[in-house]
Protein backbone atom coordinates (compact mmCIF):
# COMPACT_ATOMS: atom_id res chain seq x y z
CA UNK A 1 -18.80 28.45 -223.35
CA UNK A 2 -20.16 28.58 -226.79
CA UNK A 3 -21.93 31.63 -228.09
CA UNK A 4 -24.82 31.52 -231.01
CA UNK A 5 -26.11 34.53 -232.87
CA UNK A 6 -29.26 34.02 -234.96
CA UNK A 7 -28.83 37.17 -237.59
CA UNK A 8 -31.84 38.09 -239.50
CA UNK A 9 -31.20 41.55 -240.57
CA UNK A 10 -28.37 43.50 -241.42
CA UNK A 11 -29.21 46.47 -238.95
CA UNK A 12 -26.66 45.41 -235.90
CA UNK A 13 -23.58 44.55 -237.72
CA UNK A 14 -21.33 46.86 -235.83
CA UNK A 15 -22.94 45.16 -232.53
CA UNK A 16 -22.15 41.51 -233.90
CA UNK A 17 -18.40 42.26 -235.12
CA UNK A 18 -18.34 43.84 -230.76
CA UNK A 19 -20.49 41.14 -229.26
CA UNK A 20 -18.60 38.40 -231.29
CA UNK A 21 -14.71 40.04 -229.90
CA UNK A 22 -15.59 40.58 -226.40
CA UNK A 23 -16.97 36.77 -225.94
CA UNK A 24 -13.99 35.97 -227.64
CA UNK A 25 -11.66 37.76 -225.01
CA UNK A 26 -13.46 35.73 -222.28
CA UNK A 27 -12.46 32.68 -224.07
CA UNK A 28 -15.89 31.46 -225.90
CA UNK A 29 -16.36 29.94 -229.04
CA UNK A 30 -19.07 31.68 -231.70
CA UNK A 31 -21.54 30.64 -233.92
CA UNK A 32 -22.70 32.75 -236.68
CA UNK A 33 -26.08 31.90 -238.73
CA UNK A 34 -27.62 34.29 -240.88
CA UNK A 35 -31.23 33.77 -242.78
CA UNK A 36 -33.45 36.03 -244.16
CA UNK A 37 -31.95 39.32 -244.52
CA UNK A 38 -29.49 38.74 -242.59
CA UNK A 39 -27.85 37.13 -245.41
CA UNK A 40 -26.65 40.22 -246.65
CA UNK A 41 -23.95 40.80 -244.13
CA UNK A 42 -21.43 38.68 -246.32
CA UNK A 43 -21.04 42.11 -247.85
CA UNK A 44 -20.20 43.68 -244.95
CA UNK A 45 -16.27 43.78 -244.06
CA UNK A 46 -16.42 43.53 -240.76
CA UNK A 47 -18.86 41.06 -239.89
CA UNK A 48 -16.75 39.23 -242.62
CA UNK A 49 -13.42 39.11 -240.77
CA UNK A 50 -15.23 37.75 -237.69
CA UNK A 51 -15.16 34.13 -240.19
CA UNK A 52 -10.73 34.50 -239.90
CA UNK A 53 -10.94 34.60 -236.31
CA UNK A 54 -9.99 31.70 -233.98
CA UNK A 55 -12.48 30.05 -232.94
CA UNK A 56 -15.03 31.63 -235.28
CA UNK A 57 -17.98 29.75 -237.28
CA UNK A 58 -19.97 31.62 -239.97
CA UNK A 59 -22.98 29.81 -241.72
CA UNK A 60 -25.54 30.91 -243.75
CA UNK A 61 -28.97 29.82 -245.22
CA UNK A 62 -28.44 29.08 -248.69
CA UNK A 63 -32.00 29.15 -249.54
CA UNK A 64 -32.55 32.35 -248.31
CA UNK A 65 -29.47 34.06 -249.89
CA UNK A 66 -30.79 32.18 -253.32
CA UNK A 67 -34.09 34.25 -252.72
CA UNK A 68 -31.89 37.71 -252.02
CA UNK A 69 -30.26 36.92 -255.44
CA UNK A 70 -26.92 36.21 -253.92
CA UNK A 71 -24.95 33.81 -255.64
CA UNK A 72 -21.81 31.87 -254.77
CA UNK A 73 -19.19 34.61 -256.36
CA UNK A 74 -20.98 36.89 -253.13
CA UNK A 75 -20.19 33.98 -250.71
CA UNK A 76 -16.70 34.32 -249.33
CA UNK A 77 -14.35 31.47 -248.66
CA UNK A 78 -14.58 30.46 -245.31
CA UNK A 79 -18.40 31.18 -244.83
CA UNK A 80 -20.80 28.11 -244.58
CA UNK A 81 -23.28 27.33 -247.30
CA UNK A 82 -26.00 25.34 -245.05
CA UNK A 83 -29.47 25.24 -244.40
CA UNK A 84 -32.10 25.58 -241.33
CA UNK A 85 -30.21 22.53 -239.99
CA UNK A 86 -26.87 24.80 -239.56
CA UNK A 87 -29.15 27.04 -237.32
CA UNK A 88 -30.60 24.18 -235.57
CA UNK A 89 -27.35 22.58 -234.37
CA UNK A 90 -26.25 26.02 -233.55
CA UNK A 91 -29.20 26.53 -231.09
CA UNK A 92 -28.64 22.54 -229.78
CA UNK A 93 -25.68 23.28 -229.28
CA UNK A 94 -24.58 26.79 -227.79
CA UNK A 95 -25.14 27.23 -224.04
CA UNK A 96 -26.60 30.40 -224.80
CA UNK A 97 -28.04 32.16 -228.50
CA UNK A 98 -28.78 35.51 -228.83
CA UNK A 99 -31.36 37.01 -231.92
CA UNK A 100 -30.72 39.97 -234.22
C-alpha cells in the first residue's frame, strides 16, 4: 500500500511526522508533496527526518517555495525539488492520498 499526503500548510506537522510512522509500521510506502505553504515544513525537524526513513519520499513544489523566498541553502539533501507533476504522479499513483 502506498500512502500520499498533499501538504499545503504547515499547521499539522506533528500529525504528518504520526500519520507518516504508523502507515509505516503497517508496512506502506509514503509520499510527501508540499506546495503552497506547506513548503515551509523543510524547516521543521521532524517532518524533516520523515525524508531518512525507509521507504520515505519527500517532494516539494519548487515554484512555490521560490514565491515563499526559500532558496536551495533551505532545501535539505534528500528532499525533492519538483513541480505540480511530483504531486500528480503522487496522486496516480498512491492507492489512497490524504490533504492537509
Amino acid at each position: 500500500m502506498q500512502l500520499g499526503m498533499l501538504i499545503t500548510e504547515v499547521t499539522y506537522a506533528d500529525t504528518i511526522v504520526a500519520v507518516t510512522k504508523a502507515a509505516l509500521r503497517r508496512g506502506y510506502s509514503v509520499r510527501l508533496f508540499m506546495t503552497d505553504d506547506g513548503v515551509h515544513l523543510v524547516k521543521n525537524a521532524g517532518v524533516m527526518e520523515l525524508r531518512k526513513l525507509e521507504n520515505v519520499e519527500v517532494s516539494l513544489c519548487d515554484y512555490s517555495a521560490n514565491k515563499r523566498n526559500l532558496g536551495d541553502s533551505d532545501i535539505p539533501e534528500g528532499v525533492i525539488k519538483g513541480t505540480q507533476y511530483q504531486n500528480s504522479l503522487m496522486h496516480n499513483e498512491c492507492d489512497k492520498v490524504l490533504a492537509f
